[in-house]
Protein backbone atom coordinates (compact mmCIF):
# COMPACT_ATOMS: atom_id res chain seq x y z
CA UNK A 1 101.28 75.74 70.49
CA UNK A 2 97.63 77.02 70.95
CA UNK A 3 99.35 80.18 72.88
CA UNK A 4 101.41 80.43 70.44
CA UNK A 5 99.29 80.96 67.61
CA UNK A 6 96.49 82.99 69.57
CA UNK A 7 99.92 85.40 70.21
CA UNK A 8 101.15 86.08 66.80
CA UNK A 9 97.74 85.07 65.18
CA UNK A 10 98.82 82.54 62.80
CA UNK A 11 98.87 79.37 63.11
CA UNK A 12 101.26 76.16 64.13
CA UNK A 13 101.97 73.25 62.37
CA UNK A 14 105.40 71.63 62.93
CA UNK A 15 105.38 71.54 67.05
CA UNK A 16 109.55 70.35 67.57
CA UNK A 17 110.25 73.68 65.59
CA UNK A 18 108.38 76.38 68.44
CA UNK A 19 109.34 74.34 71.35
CA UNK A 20 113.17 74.39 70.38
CA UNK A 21 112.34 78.21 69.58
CA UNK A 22 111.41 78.94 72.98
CA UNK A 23 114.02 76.30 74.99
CA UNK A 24 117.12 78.33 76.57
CA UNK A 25 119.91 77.01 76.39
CA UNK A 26 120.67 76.48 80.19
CA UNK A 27 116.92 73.51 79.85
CA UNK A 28 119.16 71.87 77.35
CA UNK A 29 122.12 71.78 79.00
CA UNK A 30 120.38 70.64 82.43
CA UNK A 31 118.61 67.71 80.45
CA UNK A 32 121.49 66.91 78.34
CA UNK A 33 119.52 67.60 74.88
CA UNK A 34 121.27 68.41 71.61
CA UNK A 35 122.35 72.39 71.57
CA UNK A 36 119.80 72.46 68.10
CA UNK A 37 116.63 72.29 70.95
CA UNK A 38 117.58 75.41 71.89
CA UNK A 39 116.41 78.53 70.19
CA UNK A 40 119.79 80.17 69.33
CA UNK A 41 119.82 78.96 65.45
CA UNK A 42 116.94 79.63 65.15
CA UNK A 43 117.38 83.49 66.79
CA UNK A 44 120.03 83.90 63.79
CA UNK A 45 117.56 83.01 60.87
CA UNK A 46 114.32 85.10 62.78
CA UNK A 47 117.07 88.03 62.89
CA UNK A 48 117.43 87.69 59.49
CA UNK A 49 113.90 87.82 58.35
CA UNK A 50 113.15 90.86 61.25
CA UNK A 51 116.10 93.07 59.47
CA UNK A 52 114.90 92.44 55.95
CA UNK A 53 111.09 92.74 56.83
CA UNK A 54 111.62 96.09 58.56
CA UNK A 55 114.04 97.35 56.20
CA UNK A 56 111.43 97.37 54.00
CA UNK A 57 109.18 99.05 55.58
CA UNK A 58 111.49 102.11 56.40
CA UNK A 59 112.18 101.75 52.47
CA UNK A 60 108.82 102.14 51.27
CA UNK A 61 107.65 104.65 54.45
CA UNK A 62 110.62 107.16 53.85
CA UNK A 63 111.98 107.28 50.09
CA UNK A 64 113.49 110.07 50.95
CA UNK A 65 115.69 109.29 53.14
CA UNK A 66 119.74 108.70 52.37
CA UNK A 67 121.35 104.61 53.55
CA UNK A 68 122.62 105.78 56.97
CA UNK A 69 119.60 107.58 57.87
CA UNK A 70 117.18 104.24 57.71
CA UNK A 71 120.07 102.34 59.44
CA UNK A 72 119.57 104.69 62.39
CA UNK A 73 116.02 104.23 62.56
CA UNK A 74 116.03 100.58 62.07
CA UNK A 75 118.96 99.77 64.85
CA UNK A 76 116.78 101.19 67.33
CA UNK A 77 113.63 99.53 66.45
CA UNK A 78 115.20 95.99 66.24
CA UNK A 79 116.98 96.60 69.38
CA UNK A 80 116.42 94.36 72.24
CA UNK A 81 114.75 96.85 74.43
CA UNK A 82 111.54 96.92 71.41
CA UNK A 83 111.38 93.27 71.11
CA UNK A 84 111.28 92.79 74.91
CA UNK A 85 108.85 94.97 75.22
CA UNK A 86 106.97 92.93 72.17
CA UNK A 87 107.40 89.66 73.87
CA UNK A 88 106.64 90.71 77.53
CA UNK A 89 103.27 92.60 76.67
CA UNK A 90 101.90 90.33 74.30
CA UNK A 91 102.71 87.50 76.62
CA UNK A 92 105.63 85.29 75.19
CA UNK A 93 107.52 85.89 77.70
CA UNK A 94 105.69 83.40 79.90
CA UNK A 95 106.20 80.55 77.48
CA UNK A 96 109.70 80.50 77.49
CA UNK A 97 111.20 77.00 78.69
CA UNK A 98 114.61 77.13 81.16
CA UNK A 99 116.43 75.54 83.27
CA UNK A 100 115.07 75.22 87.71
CA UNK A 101 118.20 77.85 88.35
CA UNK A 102 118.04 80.25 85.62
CA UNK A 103 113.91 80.28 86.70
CA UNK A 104 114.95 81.44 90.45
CA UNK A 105 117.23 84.01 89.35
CA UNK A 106 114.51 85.81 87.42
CA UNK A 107 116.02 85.42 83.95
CA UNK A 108 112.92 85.10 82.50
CA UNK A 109 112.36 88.69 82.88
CA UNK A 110 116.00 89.73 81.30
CA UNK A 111 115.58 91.94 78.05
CA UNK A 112 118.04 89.80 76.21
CA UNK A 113 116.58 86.13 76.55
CA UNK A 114 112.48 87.47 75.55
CA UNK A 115 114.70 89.55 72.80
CA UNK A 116 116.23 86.23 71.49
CA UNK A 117 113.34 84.41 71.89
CA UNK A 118 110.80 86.72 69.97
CA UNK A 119 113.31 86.43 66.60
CA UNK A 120 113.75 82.54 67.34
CA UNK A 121 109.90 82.17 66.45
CA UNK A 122 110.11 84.60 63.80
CA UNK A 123 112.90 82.25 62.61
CA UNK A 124 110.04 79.14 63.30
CA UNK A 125 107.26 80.60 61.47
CA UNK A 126 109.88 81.21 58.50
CA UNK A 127 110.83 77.09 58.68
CA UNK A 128 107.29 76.45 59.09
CA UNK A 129 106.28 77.89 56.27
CA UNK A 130 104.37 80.50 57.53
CA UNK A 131 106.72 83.88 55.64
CA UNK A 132 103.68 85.90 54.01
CA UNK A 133 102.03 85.11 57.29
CA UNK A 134 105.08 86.50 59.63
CA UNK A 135 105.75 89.41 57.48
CA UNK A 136 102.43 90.89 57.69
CA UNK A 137 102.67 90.43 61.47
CA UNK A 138 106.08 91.87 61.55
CA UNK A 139 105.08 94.47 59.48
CA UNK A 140 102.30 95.37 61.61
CA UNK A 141 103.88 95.42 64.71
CA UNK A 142 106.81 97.41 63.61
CA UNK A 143 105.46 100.11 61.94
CA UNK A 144 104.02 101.81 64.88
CA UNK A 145 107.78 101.70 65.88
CA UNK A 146 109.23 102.82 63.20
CA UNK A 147 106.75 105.97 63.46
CA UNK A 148 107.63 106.80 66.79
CA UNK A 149 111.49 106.49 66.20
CA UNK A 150 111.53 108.69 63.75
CA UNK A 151 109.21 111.38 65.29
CA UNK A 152 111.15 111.05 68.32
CA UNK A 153 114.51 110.32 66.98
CA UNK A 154 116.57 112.67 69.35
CA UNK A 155 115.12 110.71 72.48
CA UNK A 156 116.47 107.36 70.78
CA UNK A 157 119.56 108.65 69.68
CA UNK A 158 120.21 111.24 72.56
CA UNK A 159 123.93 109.10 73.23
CA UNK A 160 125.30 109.73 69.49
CA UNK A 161 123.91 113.49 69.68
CA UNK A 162 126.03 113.69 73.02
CA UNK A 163 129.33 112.27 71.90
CA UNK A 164 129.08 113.92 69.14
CA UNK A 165 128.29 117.47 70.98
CA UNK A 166 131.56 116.80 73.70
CA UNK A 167 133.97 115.04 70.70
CA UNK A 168 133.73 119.09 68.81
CA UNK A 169 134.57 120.82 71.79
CA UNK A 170 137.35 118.96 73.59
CA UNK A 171 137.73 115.70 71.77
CA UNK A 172 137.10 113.72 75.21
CA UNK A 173 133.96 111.97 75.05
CA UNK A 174 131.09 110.95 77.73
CA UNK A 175 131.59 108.90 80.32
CA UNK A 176 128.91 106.17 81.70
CA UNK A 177 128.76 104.72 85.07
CA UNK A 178 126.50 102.20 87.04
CA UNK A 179 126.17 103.63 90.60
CA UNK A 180 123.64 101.81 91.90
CA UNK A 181 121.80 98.80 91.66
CA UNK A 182 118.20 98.61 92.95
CA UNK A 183 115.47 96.08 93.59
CA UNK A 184 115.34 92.51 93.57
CA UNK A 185 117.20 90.50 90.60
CA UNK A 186 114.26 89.55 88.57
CA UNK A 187 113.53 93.67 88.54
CA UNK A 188 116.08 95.18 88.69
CA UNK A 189 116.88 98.88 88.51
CA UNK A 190 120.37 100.48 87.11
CA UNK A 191 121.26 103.68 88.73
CA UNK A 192 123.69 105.44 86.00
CA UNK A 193 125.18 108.36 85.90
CA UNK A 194 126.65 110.26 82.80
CA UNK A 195 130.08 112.71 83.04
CA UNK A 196 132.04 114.86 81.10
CA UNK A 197 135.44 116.24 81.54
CA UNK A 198 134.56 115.27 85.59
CA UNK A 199 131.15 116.80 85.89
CA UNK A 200 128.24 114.71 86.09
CA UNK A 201 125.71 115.72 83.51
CA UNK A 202 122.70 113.55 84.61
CA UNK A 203 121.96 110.80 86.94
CA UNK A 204 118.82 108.14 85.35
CA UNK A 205 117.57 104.64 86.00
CA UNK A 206 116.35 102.16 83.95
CA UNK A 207 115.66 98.23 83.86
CA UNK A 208 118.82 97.68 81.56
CA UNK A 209 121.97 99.51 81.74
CA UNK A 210 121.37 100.38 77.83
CA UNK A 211 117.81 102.20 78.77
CA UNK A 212 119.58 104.03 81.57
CA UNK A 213 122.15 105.63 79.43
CA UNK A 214 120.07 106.38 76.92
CA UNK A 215 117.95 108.23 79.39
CA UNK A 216 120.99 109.93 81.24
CA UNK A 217 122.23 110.76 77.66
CA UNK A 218 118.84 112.43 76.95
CA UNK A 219 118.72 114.50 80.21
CA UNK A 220 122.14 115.58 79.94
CA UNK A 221 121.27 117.28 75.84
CA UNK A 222 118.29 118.86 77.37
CA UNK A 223 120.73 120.41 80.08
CA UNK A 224 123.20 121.66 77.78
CA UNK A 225 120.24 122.88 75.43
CA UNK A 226 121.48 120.73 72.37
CA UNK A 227 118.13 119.35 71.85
């Protein structure tokens, strides 16, 4: 609880609430607790208040900007690549509670599970009555994000500017594909490489199969000179 707090600089109260927010499900299931001491309700209502709090922020920071455009933005900043990267640098990652076997197969360390995590105590501090408090965090955080996104949009978004580059001149559309898989399972590297019409456009690795075809995707526009 004292980590906790010192993390997201507000403070704890109701202590059931953060521990089920950081259980996996696999230390419930190994211990035979009730599925509710695990932090996947509680990921559903911190989702909730992430995608409201941010979508205020692009409101407010770009009132310019049409519906679609500020979906863009915010699917890529509340993607589970930026809140992994949240939770493993400011330390959460560490606190997460799981089961002896998910531990030895590195699982800590997997994008998705500190992703779920960081919006389950989002979803705490909410039930805790802690909302002013979380927003300002949140909004805090985020905005940084939400800065770079936009200045750098085509890097972020280099896999729709692709499909939609190949889909108006042949109709036939990318093609992604893991060819390699390096490094131990707790780090783990994915080799992918991106094709179109049977040439290979760009070959990229990354630490999820998601970051490595958005970096392939980027390579491969700068190639063909489309960004």
């Amino acid at each position: 609880m004292k980590e906790l707090s010192e993390i997201f600089g507000i403070e704890t109260k109701t202590e059931d609430l953060y521990k089920a927010a950081l259980t996996h499900s696999s230390y419930t299931k190994e211990h035979e607790l009730a599925h509710t001491q695990c932090y996947e309700r509680l990921e559903f209502l911190g989702d909730a208040v992430l995608k409201l709090t941010v979508s205020d922020v692009l409101f407010n920071m770009y009132p310019d900007f049409p519906e679609g455009e500020l979906s863009k933005i915010r699917s890529i900043v509340v993607s589970d690549n930026t809140l992994a990267q949240i939770a493993k640098s400011n330390g959460l990652q560490q606190l997460i509670i799981m089961s002896k076997h998910e531990e030895k197969q590195g699982c800590r360390n997997l994008n998705s599970i500190c992703a779920c995590v960081f919006e389950a105590v989002l979803g705490a501090y909410y039930l805790d009555g802690k909302l002013q408090e979380i927003t300002k965090y949140i909004k805090e955080t985020f905005t940084p994000f939400i800065q770079d996104v936009n200045d750098n949009f085509e890097k972020f978004n280099a896999k729709a500017i692709l499909q939609e580059y190949t889909q108006d001149k042949t109709k036939n559309t990318p093609v992604y594909k893991v060819v390699d898989e390096i490094g131990p399972e707790h780090k783990k590297e994915f080799v992918v490489e991106v094709s179109y019409n049977g040439e290979i456009l760009a070959t990229e690795k990354g630490l999820s199969k998601k970051e490595a075809e958005q970096k392939c995707a980027y390579t491969a526009c700068k190639n063909l000179g489309i960004i």
